[in-house]
Protein backbone atom coordinates (compact mmCIF):
# COMPACT_ATOMS: atom_id res chain seq x y z
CA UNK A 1 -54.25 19.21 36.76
CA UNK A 2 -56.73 20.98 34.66
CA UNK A 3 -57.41 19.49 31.32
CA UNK A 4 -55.04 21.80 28.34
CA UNK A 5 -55.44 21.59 24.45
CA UNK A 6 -52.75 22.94 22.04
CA UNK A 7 -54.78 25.27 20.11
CA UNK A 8 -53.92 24.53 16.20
CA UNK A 9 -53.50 27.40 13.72
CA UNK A 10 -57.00 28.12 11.52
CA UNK A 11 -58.66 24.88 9.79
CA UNK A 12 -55.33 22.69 10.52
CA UNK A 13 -56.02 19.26 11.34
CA UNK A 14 -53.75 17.08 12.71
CA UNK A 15 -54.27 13.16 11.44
CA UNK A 16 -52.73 10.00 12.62
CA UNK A 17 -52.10 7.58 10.03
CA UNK A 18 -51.85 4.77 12.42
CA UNK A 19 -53.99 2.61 15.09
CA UNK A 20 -51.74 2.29 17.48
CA UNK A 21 -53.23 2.72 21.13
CA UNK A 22 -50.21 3.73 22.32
CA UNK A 23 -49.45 6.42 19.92
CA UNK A 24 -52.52 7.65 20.53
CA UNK A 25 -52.12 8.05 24.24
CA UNK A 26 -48.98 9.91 23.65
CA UNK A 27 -50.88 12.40 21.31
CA UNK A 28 -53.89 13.13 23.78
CA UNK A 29 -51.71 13.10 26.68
CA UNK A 30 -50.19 16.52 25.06
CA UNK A 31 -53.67 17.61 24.22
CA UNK A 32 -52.80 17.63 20.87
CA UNK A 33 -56.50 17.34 18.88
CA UNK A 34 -56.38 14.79 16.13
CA UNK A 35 -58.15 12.03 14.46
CA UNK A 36 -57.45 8.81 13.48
CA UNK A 37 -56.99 7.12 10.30
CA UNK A 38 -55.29 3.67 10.08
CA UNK A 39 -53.07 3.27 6.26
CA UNK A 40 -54.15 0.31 4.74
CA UNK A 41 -50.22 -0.14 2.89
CA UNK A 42 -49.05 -3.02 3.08
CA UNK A 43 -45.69 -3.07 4.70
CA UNK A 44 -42.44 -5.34 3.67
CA UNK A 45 -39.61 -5.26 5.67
CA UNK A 46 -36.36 -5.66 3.04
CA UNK A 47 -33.60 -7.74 5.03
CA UNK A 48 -31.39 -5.83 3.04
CA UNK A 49 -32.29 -2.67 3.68
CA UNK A 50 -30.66 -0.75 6.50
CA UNK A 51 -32.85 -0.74 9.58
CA UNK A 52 -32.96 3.37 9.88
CA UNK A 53 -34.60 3.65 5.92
CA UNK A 54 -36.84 0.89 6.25
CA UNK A 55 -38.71 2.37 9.20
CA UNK A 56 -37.93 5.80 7.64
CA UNK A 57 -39.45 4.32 4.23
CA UNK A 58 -42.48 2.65 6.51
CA UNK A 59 -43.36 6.03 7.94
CA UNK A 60 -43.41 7.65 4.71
CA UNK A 61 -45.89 4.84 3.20
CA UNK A 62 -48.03 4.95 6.00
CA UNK A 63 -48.97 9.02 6.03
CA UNK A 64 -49.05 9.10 2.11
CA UNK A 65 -51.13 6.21 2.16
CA UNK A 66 -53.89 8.59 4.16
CA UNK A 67 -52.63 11.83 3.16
CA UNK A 68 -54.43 10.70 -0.03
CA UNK A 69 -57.99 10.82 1.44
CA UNK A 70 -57.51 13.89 3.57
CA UNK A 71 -58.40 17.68 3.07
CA UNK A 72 -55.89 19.96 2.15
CA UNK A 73 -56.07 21.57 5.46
CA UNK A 74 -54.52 18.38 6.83
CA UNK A 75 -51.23 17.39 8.55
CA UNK A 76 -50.45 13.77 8.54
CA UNK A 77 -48.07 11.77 10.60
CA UNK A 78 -47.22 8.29 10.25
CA UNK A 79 -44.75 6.48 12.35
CA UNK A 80 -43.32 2.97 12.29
CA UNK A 81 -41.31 1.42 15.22
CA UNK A 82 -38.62 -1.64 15.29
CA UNK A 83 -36.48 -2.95 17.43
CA UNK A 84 -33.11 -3.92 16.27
CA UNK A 85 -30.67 -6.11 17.93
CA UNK A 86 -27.19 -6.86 15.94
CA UNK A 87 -28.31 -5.18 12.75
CA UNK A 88 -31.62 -7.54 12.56
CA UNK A 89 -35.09 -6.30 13.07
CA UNK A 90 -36.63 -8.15 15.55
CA UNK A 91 -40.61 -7.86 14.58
CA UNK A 92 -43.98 -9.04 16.56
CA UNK A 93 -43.18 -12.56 18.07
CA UNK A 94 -45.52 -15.03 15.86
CA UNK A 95 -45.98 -16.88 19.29
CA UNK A 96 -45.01 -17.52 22.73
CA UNK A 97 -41.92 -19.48 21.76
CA UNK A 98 -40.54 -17.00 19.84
CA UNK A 99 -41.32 -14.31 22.16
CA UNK A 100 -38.73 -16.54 24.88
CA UNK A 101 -36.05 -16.76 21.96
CA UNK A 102 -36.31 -12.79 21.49
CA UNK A 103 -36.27 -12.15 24.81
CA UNK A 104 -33.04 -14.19 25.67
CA UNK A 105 -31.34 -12.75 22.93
CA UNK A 106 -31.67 -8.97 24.55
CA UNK A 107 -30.99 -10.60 27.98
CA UNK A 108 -27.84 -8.40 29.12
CA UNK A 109 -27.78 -6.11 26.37
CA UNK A 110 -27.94 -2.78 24.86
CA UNK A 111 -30.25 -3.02 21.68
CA UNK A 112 -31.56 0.35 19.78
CA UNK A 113 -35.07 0.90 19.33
CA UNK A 114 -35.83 2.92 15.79
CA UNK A 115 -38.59 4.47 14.64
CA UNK A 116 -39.53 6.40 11.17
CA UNK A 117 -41.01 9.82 11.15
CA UNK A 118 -43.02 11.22 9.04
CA UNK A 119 -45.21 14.04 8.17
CA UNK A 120 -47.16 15.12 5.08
CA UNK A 121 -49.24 18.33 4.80
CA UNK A 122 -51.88 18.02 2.25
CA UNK A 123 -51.96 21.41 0.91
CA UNK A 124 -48.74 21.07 -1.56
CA UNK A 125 -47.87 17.34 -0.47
CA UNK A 126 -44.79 18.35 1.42
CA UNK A 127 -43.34 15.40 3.27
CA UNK A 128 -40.52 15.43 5.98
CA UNK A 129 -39.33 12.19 7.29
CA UNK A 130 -36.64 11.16 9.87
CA UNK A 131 -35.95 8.87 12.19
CA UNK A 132 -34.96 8.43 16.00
CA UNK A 133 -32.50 6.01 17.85
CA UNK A 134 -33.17 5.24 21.54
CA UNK A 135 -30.65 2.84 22.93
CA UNK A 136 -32.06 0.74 25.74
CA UNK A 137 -30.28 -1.98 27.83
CA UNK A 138 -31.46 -5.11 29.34
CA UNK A 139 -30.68 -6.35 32.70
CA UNK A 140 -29.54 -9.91 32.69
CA UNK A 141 -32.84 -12.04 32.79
CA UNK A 142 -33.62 -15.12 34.72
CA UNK A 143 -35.37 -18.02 32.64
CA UNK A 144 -38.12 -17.75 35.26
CA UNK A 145 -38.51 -14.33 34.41
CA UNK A 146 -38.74 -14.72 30.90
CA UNK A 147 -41.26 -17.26 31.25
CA UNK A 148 -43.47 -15.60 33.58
CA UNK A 149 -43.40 -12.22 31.52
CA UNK A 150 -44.70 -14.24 28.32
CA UNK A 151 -47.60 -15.99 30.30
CA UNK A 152 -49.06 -12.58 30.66
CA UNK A 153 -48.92 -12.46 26.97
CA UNK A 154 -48.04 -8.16 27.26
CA UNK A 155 -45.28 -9.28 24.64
CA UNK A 156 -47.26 -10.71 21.91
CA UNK A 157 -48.35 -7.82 20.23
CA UNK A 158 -45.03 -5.60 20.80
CA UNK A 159 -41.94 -5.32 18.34
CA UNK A 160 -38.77 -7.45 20.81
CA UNK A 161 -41.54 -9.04 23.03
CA UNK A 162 -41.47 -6.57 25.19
CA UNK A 163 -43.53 -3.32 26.39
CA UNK A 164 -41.12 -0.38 28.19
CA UNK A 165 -44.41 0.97 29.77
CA UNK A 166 -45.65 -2.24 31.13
CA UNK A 167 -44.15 -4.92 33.13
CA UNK A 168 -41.60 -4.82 30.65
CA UNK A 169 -39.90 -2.00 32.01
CA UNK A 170 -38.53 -4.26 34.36
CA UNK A 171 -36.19 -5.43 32.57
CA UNK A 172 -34.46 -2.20 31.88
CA UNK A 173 -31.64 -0.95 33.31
CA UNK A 174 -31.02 2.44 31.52
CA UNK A 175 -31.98 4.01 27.99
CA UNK A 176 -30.48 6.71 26.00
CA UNK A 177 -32.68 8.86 24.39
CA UNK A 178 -36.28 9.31 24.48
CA UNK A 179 -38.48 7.23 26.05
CA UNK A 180 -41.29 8.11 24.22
CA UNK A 181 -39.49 6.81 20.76
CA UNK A 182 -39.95 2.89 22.69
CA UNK A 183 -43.28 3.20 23.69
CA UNK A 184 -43.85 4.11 19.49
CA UNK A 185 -43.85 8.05 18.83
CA UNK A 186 -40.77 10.26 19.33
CA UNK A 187 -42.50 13.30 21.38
CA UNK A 188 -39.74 15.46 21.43
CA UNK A 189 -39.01 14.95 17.54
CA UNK A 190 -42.45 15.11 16.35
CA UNK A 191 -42.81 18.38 17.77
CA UNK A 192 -39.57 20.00 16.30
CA UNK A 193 -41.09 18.74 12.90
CA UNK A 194 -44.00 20.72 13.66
CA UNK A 195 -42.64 23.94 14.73
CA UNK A 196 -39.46 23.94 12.49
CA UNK A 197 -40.62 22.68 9.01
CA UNK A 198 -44.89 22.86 9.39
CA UNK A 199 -44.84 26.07 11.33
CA UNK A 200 -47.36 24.60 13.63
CA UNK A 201 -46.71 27.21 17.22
CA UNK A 202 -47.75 24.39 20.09
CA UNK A 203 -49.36 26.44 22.52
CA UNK A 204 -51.82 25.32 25.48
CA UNK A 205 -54.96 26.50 25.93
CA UNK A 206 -55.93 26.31 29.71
């Protein structure tokens, strides 16, 4: 298929306030044109916070934190992703052990995936912020399994030790909702944002 770009409205710039590999595949895969620009905020997760308003909280840090540095021509999106298993967050695994623990835990159930959305416009510092649920349910795993899947080490850098578009997507029997929200970036969501509160038109250039 011939290579398409969403052609963006005069001098608007479109900036990702994260470095997230995978986020950024899901941008250029929609031929969105942006750049890149990590926040440096630090991030705490509050245990007694509910999941949905940390991320949603997280999100909003994250593009304000760069919004700051930008031109006002600028739209910012930051995005923070969590998995969340019986009302607990389940972060990074600090190492293989824990990625095993994590990933017996999900073993044979649903769990919901959450991530924070948000994005700031430079110009007069509006912000809009959500966030998206994706359910996604786990096949019963083997110990085997679980053991071979961490000695590839695909789970050590992923929030539940796992990686939907990977080798990790073998363990799923269904989802509800949008894939894309899993892999990190709510597609679907981000562009309704856009369109709806940014007036942003995405239209292809071919």
């Amino acid at each position: 298929m011939k290579q398409v770009k969403i052609k963006l409205p005069g001098d608007v710039q479109i900036v990702l306030a994260s470095g997230s590999p995978r986020r950024r595949e899901i941008l250029e895969q929609i031929g969105l044109p942006f750049m890149v620009e990590p926040s440096c905020a630090e991030e705490n997760l509050d245990p007694a916070v509910l999941p949905h308003l940390v991320v949603q909280g997280l999100s909003l840090l994250k593009a304000a934190d760069v919004a700051k540095s930008q031109p006002k021509d600028a739209l910012v999106i930051g995005a923070d992703t969590v998995v969340v298993l019986d009302d607990v967050i389940l972060t990074k695994p600090r190492d293989a052990e824990d990625a095993k623990n994590m990933l017996r835990k999900l073993s044979g159930r649903c769990h919901s995936v959450l991530t924070g959305l948000t994005v700031v416009r430079c110009r007069d510092g509006k912000s809009v912020s959500v966030t998206e649920e994706t359910k996604v349910y786990f096949k019963n795993l083997k110990d085997a399994e679980i053991e071979s899947y961490v000695a590839t080490k695909e789970c050590l850098d992923k929030a539940g030790s796992y990686g939907i578009q990977g080798l990790g997507g073998l363990f799923i029997d269904k989802i509800e909702g949008d894939y894309y929200n899993v892999v990190g970036l709510p597609l679907c969501r981000l562009g309704k944002l856009l369109q709806d509160e940014f007036d942003i038109e995405l239209k292809w250039e071919v």
